[in-house]
Protein backbone atom coordinates (compact mmCIF):
# COMPACT_ATOMS: atom_id res chain seq x y z
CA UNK A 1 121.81 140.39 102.04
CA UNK A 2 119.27 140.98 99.41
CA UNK A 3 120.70 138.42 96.81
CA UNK A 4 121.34 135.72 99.59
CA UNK A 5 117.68 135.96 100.37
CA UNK A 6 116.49 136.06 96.37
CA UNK A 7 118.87 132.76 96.47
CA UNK A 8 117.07 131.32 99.07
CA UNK A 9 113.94 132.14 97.79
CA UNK A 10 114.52 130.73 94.58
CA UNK A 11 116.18 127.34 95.64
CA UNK A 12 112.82 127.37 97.70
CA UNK A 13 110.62 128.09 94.76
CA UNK A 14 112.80 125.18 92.80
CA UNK A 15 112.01 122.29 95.42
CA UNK A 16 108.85 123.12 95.40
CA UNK A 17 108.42 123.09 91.62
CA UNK A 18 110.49 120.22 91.55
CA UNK A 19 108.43 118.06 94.12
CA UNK A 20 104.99 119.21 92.49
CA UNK A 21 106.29 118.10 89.08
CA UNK A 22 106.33 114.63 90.41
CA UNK A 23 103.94 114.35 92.53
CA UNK A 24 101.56 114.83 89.65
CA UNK A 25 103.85 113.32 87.09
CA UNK A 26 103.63 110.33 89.10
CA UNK A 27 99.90 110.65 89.19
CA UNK A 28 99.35 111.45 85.75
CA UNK A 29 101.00 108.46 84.78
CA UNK A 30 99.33 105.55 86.49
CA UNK A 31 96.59 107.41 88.39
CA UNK A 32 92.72 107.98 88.05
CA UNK A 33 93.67 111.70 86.98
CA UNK A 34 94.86 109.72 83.59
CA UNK A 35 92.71 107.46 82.31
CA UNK A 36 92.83 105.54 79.05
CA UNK A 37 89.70 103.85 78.81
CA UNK A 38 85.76 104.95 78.76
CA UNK A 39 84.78 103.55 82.36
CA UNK A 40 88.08 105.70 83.37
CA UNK A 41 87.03 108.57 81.58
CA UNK A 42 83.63 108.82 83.26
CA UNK A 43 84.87 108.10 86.68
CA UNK A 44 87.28 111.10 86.15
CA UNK A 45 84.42 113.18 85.19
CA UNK A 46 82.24 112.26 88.42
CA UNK A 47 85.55 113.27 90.59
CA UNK A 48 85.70 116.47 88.89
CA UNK A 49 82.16 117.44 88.94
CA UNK A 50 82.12 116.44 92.88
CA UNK A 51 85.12 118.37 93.36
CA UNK A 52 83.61 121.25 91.75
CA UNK A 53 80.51 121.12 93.25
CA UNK A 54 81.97 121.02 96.77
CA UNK A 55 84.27 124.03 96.00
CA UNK A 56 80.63 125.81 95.76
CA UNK A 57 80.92 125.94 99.15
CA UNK A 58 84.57 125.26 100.84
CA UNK A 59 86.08 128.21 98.52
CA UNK A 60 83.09 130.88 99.69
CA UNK A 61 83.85 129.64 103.49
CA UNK A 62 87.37 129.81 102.84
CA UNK A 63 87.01 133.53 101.52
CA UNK A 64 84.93 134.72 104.07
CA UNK A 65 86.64 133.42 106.95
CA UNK A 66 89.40 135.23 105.66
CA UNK A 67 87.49 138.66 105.42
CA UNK A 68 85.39 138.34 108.57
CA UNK A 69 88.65 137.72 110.47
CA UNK A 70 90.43 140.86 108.63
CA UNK A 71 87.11 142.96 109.22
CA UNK A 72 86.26 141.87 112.72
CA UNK A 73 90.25 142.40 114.40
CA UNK A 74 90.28 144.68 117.37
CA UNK A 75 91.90 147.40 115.68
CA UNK A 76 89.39 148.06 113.09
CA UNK A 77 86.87 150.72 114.85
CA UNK A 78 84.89 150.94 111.79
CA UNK A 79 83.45 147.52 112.22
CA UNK A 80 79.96 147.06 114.48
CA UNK A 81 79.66 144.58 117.05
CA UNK A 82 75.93 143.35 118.14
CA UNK A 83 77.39 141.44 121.50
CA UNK A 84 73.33 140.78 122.23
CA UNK A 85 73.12 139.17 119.08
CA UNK A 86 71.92 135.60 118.98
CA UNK A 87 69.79 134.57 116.21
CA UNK A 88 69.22 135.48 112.18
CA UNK A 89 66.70 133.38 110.39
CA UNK A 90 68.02 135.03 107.04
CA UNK A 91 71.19 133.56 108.36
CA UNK A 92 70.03 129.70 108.80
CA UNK A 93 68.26 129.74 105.65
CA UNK A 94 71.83 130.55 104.05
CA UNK A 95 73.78 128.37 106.10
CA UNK A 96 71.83 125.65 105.91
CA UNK A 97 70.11 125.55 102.04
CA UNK A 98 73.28 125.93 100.30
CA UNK A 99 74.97 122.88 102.27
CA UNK A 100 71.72 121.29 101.41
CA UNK A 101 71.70 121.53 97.94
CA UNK A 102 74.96 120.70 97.37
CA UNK A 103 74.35 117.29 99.45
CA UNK A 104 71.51 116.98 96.75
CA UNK A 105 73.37 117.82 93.64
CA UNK A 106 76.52 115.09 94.65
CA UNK A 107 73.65 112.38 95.58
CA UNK A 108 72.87 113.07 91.93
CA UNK A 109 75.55 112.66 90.26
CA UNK A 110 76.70 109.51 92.35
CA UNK A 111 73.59 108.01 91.86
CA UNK A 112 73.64 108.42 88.30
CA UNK A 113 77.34 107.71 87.93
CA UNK A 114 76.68 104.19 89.89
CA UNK A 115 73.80 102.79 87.51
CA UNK A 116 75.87 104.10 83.93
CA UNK A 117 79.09 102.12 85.49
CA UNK A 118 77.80 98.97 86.47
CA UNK A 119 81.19 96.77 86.44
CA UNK A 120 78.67 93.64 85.28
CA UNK A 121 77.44 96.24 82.43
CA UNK A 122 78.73 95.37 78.87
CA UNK A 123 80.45 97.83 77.12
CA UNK A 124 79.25 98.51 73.73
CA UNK A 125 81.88 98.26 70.89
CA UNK A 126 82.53 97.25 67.18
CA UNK A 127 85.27 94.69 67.57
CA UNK A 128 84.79 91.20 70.00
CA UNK A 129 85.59 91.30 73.74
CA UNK A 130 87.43 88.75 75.30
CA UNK A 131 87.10 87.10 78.56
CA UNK A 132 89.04 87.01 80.86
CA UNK A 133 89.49 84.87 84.14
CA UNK A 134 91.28 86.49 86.91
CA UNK A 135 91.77 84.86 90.31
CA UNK A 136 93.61 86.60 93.38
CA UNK A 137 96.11 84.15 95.36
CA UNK A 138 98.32 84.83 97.94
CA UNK A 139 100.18 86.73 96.97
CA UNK A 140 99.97 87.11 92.80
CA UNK A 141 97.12 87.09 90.08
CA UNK A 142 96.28 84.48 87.82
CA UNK A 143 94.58 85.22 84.59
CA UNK A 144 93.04 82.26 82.64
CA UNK A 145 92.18 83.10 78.61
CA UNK A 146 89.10 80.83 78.87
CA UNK A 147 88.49 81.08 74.78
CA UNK A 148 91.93 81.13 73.99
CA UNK A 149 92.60 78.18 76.96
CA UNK A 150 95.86 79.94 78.13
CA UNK A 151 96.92 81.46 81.35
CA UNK A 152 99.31 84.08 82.58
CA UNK A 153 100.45 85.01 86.49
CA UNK A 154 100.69 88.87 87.04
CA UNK A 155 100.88 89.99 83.39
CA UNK A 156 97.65 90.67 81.36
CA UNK A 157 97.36 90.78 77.91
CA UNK A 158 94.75 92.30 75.85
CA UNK A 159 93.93 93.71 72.25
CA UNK A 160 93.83 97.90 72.28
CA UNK A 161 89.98 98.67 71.45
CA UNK A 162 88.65 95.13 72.57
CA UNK A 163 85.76 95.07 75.62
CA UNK A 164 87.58 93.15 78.38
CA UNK A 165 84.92 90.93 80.26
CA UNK A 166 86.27 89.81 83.63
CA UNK A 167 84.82 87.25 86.09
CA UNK A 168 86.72 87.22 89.21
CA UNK A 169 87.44 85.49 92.27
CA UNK A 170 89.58 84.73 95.26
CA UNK A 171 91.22 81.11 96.08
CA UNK A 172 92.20 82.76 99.37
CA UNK A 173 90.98 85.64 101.49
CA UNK A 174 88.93 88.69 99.83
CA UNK A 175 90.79 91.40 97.92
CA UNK A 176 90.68 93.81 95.60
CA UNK A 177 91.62 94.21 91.35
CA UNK A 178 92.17 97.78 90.61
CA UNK A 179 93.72 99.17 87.15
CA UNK A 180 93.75 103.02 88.15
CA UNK A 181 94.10 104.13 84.69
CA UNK A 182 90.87 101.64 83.65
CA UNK A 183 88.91 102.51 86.19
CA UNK A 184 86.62 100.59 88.18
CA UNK A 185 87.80 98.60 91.20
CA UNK A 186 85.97 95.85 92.57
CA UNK A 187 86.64 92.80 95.24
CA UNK A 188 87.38 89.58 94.53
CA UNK A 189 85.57 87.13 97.09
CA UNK A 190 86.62 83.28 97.96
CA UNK A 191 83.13 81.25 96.45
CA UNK A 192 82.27 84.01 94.54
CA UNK A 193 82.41 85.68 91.43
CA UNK A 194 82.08 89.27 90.53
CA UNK A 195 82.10 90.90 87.02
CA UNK A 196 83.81 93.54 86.09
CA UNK A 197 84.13 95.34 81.95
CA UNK A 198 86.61 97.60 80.94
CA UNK A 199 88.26 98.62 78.02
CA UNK A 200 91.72 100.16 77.12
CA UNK A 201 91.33 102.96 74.18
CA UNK A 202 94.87 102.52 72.87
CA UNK A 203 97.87 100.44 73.03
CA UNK A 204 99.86 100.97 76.30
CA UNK A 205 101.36 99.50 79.91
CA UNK A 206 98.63 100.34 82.28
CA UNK A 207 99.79 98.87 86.11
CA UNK A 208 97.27 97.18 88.09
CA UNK A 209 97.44 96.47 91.74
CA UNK A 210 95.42 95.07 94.88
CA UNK A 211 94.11 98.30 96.81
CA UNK A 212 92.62 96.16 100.09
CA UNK A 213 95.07 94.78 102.82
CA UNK A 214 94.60 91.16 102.66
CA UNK A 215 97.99 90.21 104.53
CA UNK A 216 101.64 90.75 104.62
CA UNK A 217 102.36 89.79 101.07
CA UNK A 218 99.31 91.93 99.68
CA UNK A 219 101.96 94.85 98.41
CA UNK A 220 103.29 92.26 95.88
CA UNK A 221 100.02 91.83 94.69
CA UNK A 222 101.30 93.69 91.26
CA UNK A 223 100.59 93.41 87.63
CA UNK A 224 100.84 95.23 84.14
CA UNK A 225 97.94 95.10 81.95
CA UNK A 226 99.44 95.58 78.24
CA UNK A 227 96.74 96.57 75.30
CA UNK A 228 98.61 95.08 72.22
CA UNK A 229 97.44 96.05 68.47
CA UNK A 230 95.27 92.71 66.96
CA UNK A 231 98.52 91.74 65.69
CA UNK A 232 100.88 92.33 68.63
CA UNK A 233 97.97 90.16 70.60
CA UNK A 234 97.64 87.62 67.75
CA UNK A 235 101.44 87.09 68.15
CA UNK A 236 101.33 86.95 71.45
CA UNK A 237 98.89 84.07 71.53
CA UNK A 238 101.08 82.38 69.37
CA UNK A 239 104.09 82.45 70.89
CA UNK A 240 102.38 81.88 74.38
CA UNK A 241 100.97 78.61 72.86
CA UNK A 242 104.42 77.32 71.76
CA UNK A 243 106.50 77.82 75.38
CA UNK A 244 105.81 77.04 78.62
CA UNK A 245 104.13 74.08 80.58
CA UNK A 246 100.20 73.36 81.00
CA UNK A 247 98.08 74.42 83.96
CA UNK A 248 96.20 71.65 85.37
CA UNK A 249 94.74 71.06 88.48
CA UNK A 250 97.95 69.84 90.07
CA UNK A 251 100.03 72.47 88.86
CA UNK A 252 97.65 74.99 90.26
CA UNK A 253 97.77 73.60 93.48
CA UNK A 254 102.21 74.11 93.42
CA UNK A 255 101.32 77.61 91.84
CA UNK A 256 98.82 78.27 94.84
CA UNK A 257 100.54 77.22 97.68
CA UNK A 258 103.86 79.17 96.44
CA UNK A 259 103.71 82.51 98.40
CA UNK A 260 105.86 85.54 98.38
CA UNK A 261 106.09 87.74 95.05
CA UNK A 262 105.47 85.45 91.98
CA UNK A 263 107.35 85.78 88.26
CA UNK A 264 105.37 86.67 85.65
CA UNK A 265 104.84 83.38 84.08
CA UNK A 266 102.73 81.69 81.07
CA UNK A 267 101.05 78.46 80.67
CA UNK A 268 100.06 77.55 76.80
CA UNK A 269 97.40 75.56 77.58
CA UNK A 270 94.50 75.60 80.71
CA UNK A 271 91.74 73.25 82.26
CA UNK A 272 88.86 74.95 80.73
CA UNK A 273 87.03 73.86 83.91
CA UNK A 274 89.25 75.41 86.24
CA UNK A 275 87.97 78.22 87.40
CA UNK A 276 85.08 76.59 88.60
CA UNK A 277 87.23 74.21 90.26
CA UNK A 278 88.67 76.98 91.92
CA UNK A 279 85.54 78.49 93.15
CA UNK A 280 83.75 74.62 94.50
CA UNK A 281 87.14 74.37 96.07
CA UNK A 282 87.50 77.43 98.11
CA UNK A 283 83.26 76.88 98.81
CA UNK A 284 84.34 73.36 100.21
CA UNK A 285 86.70 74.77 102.64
């Protein structure tokens, strides 16, 4: 009986090891918990030191829950009841000063995090960003290499070490660019345009995704963002340059009024005017 229930027990202990290895292994690779860039890196840290500072208080209340409800059971004579008692001032102060100053401390730290991560905020750095043009359709991502007059649908490129400056928008309804391992997500808006910087320390696949409901198809809303060494990008540029077709303003109209989950496809060269095209358009509707 005794080595059915160590079995048990340790089958039990395996699922459980086995589910909490990827549960975090799946978080550790694409989530906020693993970042690979700067903005990432600080975001990370405010989650942490929020987390931290809240434990101030949940693990104390959590403790002495515990113990008052161990101290306090009917069969413990040695404890003293007060059933007149009603009131403690020494007892508010507590209850409500530490709350209080924890409320204080997190309005800190977000307040400082928010101005130091600006998404419109350049990101200081020794080699050349590059810009980057990202529009969200229904239901895919188009990225437009305004300098480099290329575009790509749900596959960005960019050099390892390079400041990526992004100016985004929506042709459609409003939505949302997030690269959890980046950091920084922020909405995309039909007539608008928002700006967002980030910056991806070392070569790698980091996936990006839309994280706000914008209609049936919004789950295919899916893309890779690849950080290439200079001359994996250099490469790429060339190769993207020799293959595929142009993207004019009648092409992106077929590519916009396709729905469903899109390719990943290339264009080698780009209306350098057309993502303002895109944005008078959508205002004219």
């Amino acid at each position: 009986m005794r080595d059915s229930y160590l079995t048990r027990l340790g089958r039990a202990c395996a699922l459980v090891a086995i589910a909490t290895q990827g549960l975090f292994g799946n978080c550790r690779a694409q989530g906020v918990l693993d970042p690979q860039g700067p903005i990432g890196s600080a975001e990370r840290l405010i989650l942490l030191n929020a987390t931290a500072i809240m434990l101030v208080v949940a693990l104390p209340v959590i403790v002495l829950t515990l113990a008052f409800a161990w101290w306090y059971r009917a069969s413990n004579q040695r404890a003293t009841h007060w059933p007149d008692w009603s009131y403690s001032g020494q007892v508010e102060l507590v209850v409500w000063s530490i709350p209080a100053m924890v409320v204080i401390l997190l309005s800190g730290v977000a307040w400082t995090g928010s101005h130091l991560l600006d998404p419109a905020q350049k990101i200081p750095s020794e080699s050349a960003p590059i810009r980057v043009e990202v529009v969200s359709l229904d239901w895919k991502w188009l990225f437009i290499y305004p300098d480099q007059r290329i575009a790509t649908v749900n596959e960005l490129m960019v050099p390892a070490g390079a400041p990526i400056e992004l100016t985004l928008t929506s042709a459609t309804v409003m939505n949302a660019f997030f690269v959890p391992q980046l950091g920084s997500q922020i909405y995309t808006m039909p007539g608008m345009a928002t700006r967002l910087n980030l910056l991806a320390d070392h070569p790698g696949d980091f996936p990006g995704l839309s994280s706000h409901f914008s209609g049936d198809g919004f789950s295919d809303m899916r893309f890779v963002v690849h950080a290439l060494s200079a001359a994996e990008f250099s490469a790429w540029l060339a190769r993207t340059r020799d293959q595929g077709t142009g993207l004019d303003a009648d092409s992106y109209a077929q590519l916009a009024r396709t729905g469903g989950a899109a390719p990943i496809q290339t264009y080698r060269s780009v209306d350098p005017k057309l993502f303002q095209h895109i944005m008078h358009e959508t205002v004219e509707q």
